[in-house]
C-alpha atoms as a PDB file:
ATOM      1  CA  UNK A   1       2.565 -37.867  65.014  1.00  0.00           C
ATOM      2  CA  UNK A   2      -0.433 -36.794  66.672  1.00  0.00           C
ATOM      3  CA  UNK A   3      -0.207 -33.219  67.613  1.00  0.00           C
ATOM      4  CA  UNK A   4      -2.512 -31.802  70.619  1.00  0.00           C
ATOM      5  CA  UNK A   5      -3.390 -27.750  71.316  1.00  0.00           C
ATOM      6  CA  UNK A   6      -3.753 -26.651  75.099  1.00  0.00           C
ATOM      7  CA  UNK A   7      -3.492 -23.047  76.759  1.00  0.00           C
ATOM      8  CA  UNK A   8      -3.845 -23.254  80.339  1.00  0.00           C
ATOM      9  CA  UNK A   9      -2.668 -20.499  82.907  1.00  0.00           C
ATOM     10  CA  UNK A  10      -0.887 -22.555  84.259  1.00  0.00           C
ATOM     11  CA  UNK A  11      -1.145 -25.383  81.623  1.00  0.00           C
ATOM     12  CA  UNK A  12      -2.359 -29.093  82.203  1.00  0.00           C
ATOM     13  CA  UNK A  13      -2.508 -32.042  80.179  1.00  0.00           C
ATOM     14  CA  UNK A  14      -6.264 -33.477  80.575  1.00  0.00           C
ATOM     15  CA  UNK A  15      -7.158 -37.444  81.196  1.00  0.00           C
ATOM     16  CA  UNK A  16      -8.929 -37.451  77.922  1.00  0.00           C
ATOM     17  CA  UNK A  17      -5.456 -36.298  76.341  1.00  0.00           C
ATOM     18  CA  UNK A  18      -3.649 -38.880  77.977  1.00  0.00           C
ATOM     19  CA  UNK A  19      -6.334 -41.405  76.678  1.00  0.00           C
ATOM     20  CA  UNK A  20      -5.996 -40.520  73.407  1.00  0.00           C
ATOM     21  CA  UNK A  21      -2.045 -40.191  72.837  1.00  0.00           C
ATOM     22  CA  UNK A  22      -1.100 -42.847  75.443  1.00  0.00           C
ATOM     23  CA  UNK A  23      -2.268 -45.911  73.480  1.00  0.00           C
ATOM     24  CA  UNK A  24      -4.422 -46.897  76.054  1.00  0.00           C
ATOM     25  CA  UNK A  25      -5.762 -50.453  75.798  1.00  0.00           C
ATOM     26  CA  UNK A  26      -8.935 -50.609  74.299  1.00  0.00           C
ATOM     27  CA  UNK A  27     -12.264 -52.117  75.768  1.00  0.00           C
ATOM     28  CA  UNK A  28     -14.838 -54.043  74.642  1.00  0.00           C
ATOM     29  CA  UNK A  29     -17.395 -52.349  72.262  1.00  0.00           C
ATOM     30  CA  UNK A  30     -20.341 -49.995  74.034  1.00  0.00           C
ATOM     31  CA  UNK A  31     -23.635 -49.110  73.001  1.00  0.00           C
ATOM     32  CA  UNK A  32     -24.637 -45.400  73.456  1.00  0.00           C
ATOM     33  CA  UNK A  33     -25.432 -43.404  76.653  1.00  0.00           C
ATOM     34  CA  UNK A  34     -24.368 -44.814  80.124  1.00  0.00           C
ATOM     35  CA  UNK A  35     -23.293 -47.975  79.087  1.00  0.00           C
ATOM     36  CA  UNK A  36     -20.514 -46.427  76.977  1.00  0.00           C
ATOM     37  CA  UNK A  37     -19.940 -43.694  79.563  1.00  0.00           C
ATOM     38  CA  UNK A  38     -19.135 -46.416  81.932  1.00  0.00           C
ATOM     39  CA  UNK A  39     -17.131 -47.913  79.520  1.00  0.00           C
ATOM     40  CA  UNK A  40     -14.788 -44.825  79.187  1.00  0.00           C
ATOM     41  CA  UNK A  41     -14.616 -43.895  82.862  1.00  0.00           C
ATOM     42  CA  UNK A  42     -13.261 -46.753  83.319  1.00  0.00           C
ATOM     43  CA  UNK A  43     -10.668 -46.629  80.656  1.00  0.00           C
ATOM     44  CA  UNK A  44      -9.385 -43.151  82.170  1.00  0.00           C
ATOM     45  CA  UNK A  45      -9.441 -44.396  85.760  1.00  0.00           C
ATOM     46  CA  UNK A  46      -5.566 -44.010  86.637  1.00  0.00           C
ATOM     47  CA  UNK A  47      -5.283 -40.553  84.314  1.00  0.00           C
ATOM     48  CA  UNK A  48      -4.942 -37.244  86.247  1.00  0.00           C
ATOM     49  CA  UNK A  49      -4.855 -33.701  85.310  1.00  0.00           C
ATOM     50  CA  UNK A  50      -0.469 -33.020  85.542  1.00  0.00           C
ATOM     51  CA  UNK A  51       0.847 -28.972  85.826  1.00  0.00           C
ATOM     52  CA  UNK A  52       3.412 -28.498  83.738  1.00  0.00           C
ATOM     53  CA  UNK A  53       4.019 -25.338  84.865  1.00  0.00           C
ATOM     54  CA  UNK A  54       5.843 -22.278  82.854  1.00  0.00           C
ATOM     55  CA  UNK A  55       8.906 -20.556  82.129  1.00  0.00           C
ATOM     56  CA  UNK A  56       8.455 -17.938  84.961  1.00  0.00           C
ATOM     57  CA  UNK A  57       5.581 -16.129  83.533  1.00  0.00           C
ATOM     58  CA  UNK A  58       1.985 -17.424  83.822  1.00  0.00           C
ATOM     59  CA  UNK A  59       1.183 -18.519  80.182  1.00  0.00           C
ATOM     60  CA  UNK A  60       2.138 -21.458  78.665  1.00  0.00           C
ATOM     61  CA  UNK A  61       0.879 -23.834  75.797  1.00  0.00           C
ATOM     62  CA  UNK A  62       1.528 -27.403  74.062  1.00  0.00           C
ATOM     63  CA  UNK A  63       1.667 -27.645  70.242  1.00  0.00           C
ATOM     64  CA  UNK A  64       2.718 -31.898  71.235  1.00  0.00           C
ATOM     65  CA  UNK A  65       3.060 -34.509  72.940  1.00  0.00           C
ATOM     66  CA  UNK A  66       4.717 -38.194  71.915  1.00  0.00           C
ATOM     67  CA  UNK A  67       3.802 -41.787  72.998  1.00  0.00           C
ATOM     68  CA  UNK A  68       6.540 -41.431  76.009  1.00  0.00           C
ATOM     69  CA  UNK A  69       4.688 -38.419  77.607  1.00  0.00           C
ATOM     70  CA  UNK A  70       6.750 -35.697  76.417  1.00  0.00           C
ATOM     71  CA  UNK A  71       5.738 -32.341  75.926  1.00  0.00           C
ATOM     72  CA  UNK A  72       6.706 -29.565  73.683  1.00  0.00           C
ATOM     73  CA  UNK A  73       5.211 -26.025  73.496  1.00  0.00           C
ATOM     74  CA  UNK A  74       5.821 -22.301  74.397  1.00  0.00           C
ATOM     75  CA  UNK A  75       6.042 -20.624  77.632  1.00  0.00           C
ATOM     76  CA  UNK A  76       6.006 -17.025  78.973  1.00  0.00           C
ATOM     77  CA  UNK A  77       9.349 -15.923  80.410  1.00  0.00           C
ATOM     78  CA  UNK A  78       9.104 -13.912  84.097  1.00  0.00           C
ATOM     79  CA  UNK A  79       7.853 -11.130  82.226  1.00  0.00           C
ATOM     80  CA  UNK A  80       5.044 -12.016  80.768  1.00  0.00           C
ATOM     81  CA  UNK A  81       5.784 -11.004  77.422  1.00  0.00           C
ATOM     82  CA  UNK A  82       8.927 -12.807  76.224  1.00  0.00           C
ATOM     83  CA  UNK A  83       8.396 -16.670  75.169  1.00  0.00           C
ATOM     84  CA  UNK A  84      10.270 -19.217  74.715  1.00  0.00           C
ATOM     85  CA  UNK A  85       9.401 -23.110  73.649  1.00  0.00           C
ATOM     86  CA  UNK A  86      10.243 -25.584  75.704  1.00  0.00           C
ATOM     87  CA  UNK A  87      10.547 -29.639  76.071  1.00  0.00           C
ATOM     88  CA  UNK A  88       8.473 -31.012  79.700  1.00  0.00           C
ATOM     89  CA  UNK A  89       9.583 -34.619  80.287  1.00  0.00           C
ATOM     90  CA  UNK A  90       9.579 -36.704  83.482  1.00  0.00           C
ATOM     91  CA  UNK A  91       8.695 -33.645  85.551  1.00  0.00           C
ATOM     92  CA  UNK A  92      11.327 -31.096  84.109  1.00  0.00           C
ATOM     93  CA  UNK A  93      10.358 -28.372  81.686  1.00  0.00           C
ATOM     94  CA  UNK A  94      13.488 -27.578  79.614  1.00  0.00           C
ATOM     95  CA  UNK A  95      13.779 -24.027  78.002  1.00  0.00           C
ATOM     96  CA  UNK A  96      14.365 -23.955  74.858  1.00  0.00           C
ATOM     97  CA  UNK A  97      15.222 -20.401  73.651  1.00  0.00           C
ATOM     98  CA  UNK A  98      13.864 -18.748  70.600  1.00  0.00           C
ATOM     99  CA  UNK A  99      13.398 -22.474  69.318  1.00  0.00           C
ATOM    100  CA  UNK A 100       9.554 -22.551  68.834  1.00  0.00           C
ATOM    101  CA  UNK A 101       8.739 -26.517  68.773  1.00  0.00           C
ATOM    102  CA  UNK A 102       5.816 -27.894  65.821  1.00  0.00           C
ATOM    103  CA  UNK A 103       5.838 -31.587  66.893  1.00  0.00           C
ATOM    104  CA  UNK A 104       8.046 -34.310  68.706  1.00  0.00           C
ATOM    105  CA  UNK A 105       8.506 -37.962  68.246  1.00  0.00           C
ATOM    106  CA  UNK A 106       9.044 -40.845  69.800  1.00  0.00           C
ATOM    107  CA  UNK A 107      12.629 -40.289  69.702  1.00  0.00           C
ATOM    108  CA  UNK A 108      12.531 -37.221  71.051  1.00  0.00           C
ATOM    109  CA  UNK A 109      13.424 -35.413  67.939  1.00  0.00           C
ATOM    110  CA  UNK A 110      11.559 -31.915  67.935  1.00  0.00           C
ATOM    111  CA  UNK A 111      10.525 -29.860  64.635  1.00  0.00           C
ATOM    112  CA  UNK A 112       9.830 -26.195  64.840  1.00  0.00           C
ATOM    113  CA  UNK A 113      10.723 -22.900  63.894  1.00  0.00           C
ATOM    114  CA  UNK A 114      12.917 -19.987  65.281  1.00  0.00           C
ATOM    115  CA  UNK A 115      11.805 -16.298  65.955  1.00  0.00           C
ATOM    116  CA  UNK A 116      15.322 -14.782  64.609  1.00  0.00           C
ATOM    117  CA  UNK A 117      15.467 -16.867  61.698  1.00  0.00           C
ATOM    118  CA  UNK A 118      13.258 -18.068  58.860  1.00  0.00           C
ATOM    119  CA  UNK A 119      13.205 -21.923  58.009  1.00  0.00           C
ATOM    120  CA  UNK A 120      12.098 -24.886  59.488  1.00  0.00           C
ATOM    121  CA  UNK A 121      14.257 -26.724  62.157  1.00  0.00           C
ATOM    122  CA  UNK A 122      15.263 -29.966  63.873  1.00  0.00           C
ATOM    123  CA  UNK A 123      16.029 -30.255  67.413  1.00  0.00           C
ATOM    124  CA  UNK A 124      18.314 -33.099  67.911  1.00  0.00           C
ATOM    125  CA  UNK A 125      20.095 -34.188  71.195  1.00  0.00           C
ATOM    126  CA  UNK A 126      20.211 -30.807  72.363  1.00  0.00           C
ATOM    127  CA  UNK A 127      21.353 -29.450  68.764  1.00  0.00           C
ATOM    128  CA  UNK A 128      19.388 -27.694  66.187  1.00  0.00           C
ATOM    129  CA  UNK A 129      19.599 -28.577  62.346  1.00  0.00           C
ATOM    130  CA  UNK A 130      18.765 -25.993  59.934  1.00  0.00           C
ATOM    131  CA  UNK A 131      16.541 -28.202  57.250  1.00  0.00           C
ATOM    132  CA  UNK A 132      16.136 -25.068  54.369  1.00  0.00           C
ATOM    133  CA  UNK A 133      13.526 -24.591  51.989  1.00  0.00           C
ATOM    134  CA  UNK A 134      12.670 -25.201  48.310  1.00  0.00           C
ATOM    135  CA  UNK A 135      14.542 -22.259  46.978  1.00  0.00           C
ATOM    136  CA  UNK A 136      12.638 -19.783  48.868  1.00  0.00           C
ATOM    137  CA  UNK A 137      12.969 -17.283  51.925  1.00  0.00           C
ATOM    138  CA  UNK A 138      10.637 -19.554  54.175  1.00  0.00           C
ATOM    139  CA  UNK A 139       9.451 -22.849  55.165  1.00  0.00           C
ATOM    140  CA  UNK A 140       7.509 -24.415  58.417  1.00  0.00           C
ATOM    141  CA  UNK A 141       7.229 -27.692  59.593  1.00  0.00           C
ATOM    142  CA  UNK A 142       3.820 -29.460  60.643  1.00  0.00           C
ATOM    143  CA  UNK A 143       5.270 -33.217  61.316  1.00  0.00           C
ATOM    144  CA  UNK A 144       7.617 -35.674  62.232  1.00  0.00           C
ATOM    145  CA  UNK A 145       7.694 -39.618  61.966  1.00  0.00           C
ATOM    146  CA  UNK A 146       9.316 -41.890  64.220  1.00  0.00           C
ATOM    147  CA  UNK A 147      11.954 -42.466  60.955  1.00  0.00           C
ATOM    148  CA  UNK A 148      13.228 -38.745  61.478  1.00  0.00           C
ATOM    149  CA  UNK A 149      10.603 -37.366  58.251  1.00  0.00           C
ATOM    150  CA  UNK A 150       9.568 -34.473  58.389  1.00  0.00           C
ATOM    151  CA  UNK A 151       6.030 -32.687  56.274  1.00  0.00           C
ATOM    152  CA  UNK A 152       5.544 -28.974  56.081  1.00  0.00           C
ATOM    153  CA  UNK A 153       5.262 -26.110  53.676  1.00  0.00           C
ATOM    154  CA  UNK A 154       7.776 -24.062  52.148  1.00  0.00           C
ATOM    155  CA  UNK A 155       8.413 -20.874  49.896  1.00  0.00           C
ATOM    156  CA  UNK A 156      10.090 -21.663  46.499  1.00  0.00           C
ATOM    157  CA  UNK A 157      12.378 -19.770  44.348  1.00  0.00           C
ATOM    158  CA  UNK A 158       9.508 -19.272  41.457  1.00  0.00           C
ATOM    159  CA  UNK A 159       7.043 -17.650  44.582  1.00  0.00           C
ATOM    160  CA  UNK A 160       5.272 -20.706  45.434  1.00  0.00           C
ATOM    161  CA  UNK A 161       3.956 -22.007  48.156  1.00  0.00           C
ATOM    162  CA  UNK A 162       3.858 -25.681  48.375  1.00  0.00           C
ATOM    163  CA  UNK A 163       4.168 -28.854  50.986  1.00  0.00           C
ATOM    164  CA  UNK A 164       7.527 -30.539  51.171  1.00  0.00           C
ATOM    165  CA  UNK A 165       9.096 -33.865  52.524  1.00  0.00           C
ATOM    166  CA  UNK A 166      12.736 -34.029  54.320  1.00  0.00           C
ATOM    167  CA  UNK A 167      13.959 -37.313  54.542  1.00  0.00           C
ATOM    168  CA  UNK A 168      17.118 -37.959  54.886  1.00  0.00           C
ATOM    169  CA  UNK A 169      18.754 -34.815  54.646  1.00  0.00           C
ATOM    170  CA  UNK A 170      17.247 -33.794  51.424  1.00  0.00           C
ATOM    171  CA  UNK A 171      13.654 -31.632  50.857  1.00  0.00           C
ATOM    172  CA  UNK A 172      11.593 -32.381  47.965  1.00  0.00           C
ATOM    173  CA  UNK A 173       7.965 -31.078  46.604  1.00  0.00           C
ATOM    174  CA  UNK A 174       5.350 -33.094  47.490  1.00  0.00           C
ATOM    175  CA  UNK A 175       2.312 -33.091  44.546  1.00  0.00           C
ATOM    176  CA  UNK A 176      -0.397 -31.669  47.370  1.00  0.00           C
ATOM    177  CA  UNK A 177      -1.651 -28.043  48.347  1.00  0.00           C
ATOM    178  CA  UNK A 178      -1.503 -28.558  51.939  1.00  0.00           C
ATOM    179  CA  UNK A 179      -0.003 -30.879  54.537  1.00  0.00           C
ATOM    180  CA  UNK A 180      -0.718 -31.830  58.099  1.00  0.00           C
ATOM    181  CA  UNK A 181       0.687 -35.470  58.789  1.00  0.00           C
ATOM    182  CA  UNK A 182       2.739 -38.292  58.552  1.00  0.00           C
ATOM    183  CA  UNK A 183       3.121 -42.098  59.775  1.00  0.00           C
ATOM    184  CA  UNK A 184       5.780 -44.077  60.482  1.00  0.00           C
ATOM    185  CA  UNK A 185       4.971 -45.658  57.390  1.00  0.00           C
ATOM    186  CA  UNK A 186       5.434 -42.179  54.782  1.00  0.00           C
ATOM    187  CA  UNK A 187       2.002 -42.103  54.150  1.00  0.00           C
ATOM    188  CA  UNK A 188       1.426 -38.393  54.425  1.00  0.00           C
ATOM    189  CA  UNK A 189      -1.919 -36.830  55.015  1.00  0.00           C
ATOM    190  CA  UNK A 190      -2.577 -33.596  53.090  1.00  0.00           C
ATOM    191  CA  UNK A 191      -5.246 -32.103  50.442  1.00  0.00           C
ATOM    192  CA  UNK A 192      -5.354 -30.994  47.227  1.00  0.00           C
ATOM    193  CA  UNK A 193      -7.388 -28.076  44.978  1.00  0.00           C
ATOM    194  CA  UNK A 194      -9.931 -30.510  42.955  1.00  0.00           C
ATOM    195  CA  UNK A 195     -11.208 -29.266  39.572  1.00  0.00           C
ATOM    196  CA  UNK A 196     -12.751 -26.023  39.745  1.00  0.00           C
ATOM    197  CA  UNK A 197     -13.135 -24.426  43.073  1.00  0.00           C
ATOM    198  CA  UNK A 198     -13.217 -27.417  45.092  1.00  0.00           C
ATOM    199  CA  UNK A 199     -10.574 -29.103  47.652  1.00  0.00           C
ATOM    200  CA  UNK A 200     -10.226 -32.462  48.247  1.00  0.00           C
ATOM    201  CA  UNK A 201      -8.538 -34.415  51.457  1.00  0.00           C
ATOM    202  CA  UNK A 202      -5.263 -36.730  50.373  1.00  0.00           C
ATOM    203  CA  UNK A 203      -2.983 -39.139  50.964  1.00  0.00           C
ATOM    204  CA  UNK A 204       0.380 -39.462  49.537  1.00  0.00           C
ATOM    205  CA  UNK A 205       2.499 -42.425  49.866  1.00  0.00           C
ATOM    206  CA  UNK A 206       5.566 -43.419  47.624  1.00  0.00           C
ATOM    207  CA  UNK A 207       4.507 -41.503  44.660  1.00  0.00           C
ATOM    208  CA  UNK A 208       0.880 -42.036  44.311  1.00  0.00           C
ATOM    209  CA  UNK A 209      -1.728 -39.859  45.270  1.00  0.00           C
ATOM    210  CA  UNK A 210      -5.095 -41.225  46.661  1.00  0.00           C
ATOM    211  CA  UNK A 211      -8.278 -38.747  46.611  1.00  0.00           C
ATOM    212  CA  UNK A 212     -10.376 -39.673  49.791  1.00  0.00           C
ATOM    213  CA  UNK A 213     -13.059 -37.981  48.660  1.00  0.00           C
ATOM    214  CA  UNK A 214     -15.475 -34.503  49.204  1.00  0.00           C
ATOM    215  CA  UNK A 215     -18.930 -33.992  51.416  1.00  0.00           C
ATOM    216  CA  UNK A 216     -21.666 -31.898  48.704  1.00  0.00           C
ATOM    217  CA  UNK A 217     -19.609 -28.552  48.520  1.00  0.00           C
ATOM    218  CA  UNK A 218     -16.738 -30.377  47.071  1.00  0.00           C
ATOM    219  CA  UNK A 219     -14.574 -29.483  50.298  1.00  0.00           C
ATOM    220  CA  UNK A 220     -12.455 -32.079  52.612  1.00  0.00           C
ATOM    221  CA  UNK A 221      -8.921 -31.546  54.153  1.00  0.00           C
ATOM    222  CA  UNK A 222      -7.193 -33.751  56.968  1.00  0.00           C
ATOM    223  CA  UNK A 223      -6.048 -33.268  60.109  1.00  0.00           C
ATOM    224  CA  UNK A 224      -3.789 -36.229  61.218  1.00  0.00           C
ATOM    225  CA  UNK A 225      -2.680 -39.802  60.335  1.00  0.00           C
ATOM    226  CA  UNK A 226      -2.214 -42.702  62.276  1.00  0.00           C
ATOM    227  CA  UNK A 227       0.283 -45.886  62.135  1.00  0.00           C
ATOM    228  CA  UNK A 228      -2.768 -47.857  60.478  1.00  0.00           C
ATOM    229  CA  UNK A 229      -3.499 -44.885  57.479  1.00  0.00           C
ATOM    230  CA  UNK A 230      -6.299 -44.045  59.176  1.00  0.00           C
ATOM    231  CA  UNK A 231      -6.911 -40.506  58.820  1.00  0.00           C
ATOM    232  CA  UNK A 232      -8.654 -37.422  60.247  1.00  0.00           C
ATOM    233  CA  UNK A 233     -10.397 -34.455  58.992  1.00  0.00           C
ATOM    234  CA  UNK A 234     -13.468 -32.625  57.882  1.00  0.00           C
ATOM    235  CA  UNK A 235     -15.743 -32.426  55.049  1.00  0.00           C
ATOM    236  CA  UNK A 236     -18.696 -29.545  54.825  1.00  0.00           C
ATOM    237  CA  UNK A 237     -22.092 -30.566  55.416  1.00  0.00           C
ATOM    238  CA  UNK A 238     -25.079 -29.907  53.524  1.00  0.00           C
ATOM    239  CA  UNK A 239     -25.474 -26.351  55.392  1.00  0.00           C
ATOM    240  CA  UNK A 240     -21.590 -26.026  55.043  1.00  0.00           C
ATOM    241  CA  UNK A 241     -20.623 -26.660  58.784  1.00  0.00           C
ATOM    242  CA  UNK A 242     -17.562 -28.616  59.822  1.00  0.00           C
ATOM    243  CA  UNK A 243     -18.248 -32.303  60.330  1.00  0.00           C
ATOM    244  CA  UNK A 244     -15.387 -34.778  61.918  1.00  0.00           C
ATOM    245  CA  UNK A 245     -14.236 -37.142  59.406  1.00  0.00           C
ATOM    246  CA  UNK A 246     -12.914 -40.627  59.954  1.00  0.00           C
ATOM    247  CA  UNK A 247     -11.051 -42.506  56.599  1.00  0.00           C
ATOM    248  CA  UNK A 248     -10.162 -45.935  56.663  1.00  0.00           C
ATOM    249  CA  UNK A 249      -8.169 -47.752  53.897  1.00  0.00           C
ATOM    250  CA  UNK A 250      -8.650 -51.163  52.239  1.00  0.00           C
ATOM    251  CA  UNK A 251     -11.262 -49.627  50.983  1.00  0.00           C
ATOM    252  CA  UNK A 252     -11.247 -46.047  51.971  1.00  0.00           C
ATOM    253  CA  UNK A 253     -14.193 -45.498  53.467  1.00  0.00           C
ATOM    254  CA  UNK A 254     -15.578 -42.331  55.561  1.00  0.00           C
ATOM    255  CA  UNK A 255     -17.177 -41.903  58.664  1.00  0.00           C
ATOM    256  CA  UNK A 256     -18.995 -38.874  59.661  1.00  0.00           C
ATOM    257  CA  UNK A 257     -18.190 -39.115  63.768  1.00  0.00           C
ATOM    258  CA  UNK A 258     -21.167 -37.304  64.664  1.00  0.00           C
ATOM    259  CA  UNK A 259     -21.661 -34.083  66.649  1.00  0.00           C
ATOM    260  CA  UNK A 260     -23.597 -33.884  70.768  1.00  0.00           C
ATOM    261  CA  UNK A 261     -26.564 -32.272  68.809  1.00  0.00           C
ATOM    262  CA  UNK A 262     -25.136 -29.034  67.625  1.00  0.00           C
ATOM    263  CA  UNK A 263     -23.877 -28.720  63.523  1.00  0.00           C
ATOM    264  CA  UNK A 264     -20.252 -29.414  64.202  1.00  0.00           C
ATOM    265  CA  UNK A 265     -17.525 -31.553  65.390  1.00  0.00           C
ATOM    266  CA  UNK A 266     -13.525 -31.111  64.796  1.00  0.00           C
ATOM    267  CA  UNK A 267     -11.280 -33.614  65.182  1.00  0.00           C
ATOM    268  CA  UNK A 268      -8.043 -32.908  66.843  1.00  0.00           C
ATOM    269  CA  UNK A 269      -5.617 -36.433  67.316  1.00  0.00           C
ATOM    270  CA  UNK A 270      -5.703 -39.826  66.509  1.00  0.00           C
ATOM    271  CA  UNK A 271      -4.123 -42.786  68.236  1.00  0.00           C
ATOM    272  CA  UNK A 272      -3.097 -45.815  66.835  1.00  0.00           C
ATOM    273  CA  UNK A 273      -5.868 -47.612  68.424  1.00  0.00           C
ATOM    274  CA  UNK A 274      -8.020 -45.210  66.147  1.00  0.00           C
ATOM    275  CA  UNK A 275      -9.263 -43.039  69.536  1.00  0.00           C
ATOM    276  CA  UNK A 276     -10.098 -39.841  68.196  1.00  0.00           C
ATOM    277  CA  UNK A 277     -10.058 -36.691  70.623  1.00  0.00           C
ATOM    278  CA  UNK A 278     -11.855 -33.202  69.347  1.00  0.00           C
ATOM    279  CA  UNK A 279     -14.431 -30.774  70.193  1.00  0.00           C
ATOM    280  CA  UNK A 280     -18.172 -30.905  69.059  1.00  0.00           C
ATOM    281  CA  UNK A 281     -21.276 -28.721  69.579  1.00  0.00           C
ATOM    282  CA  UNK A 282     -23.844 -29.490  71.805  1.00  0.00           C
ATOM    283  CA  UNK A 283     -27.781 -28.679  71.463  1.00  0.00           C
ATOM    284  CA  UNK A 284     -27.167 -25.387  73.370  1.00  0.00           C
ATOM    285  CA  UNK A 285     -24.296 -24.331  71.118  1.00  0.00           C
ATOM    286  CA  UNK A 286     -21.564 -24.358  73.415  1.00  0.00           C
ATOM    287  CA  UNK A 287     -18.530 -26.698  72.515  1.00  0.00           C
ATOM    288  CA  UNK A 288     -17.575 -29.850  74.592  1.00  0.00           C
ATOM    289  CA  UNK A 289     -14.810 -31.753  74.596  1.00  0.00           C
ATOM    290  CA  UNK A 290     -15.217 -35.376  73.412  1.00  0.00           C
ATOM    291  CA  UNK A 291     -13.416 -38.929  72.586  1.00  0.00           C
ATOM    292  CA  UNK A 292     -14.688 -40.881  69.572  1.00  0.00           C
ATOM    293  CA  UNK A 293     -14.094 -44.408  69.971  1.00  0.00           C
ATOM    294  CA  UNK A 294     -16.244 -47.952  67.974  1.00  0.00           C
ATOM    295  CA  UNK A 295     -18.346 -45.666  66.982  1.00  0.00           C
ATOM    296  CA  UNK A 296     -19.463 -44.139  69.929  1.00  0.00           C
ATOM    297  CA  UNK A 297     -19.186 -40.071  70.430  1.00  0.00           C
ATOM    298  CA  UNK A 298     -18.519 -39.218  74.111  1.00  0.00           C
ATOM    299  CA  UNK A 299     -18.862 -35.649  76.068  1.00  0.00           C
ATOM    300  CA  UNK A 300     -15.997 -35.589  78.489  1.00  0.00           C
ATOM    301  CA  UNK A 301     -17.677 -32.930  80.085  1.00  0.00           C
ATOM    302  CA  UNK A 302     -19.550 -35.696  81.727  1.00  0.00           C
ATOM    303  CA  UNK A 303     -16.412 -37.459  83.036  1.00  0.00           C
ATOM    304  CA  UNK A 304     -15.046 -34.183  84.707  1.00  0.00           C
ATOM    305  CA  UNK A 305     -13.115 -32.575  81.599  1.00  0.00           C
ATOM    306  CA  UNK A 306     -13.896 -29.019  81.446  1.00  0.00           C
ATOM    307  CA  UNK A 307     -14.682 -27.468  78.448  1.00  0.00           C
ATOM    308  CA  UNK A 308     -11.297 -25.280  78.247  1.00  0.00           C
ATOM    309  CA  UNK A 309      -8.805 -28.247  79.028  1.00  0.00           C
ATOM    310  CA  UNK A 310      -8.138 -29.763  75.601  1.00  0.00           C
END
């Protein structure tokens, strides 16, 4: 599932947010400057910037949001220094204790953690399942499919620390060194150490293991998958600054998204559409929000998006 990142006193979910995680129907093809800001003005025409409010304190955040418009996060209680994580859908923010929420589906199955208790855990119809680890003290979750799957890391018993898959009520190893996604599908996004001193972004998917590939330092990782295996992430440039990578199977190919003129660009969530939200530097060096879509970078900045709401 995509996953989104917002801190806003109080917090809001932006148009370009909505654009991106909504599915939103997608227009015809735009060439650069006006024409395709026109284009995308008039794909968010309808969005608006929704409070979500808090907990009774004035900090909250979103670590999620599905295809339904739910939101999951944490919030600061009355006093400003307790939180809790909560579940906002259809105008209601629901507290959720010491239950800190990773991601949320379509189903409205949550992932996340708890601050009394080690382990990673699922939130189910108002009842939380302890998942475990690989043998060792700890585990955290970073995903959850549609199917119920869940991709995260987790301690073992010999000291390691390694990415695992719960399906069906049993966790297994995966054969990466990091996770961060997976599709409805089981194709999980991750990366993997590559010969000597190098990292390379993956994707695993019923027992193979397909290398997408390294920039000139040899270093790639992903961010997110979507329901076509197309995946996000970054690979280093030749001056070793982040640069927003799109993959594309059949045959994986990568696209370097571009930056608004500064060195960098990270990608944040994909949509099944393959809409890409992130942030990129501009020519004065201050970071913008933007939406990636046929090829075409845009600053949202320019449609009323402020730099801070993403």
């Amino acid at each position: 599932m995509p996953r989104i990142s917002i801190g806003r006193t109080p917090m809001l979910v932006v148009a370009a947010l909505a654009l991106v995680l909504a599915a939103a129907s997608p227009v015809a093809g735009a060439g650069a400057g006006s024409a395709a800001e026109g284009s995308i003005t008039g794909a968010v025409r309808g969005y608006r910037l929704v409070d979500l409010g808090t907990l009774g304190g004035r900090i909250s955040y979103a670590t999620a949001m599905n295809d339904r418009g739910a939101v999951v996060g944490g919030s600061a209680l009355a006093d400003d220094f307790t939180f809790h994580g909560f579940l906002w859908r259809a105008g209601k923010m629901t507290d959720l204790g010491l239950f800190r929420p990773m991601d949320i589906n379509n189903k409205g199955q949550i992932v996340g953690t708890r601050d009394d208790r080690n382990g990673t855990y699922l939130w189910r119809a108002g009842k939380l399942i302890e998942l475990g680890t690989l043998g060792g003290a700890f585990s955290s979750p970073r995903a959850i499919n549609d199917r119920g799957d869940v991709v995260g890391m987790s301690d073992t018993a010999d000291g390691r620390y390694v990415p695992f898959l719960w399906s069906r009520g049993r966790m297994r190893e995966l054969p990466l060194n990091s996770v961060s996604d997976i599709n409805d599908k089981g194709q999980v996004a991750g990366g993997r150490v590559h010969g000597t001193g190098g990292f390379h972004a993956m994707v695993w998917h019923a027992g193979k293991v397909t290398d997408l590939g390294a920039g000139p330092f040899d270093r790639s990782n992903t961010y997110a998958i979507n329901a076509r295996g197309w995946v996000i992430g970054w690979m280093f440039s030749d001056t070793q600054r982040e640069r927003g990578i799109l993959w594309r199977p059949r045959p994986w190919t990568a696209t370097d998204v571009g930056t608004l003129g500064g060195a960098y660009t990270q990608l944040k969530s994909i949509n099944d559409h393959g809409q890409i939200l992130g942030m990129s530097q501009a020519g004065d060096g201050n970071e913008h929000p933007v939406l990636w879509r046929r090829g075409v970078l845009i600053d949202l900045t320019t449609l009323g998006v402020g730099a801070n709401d993403h």
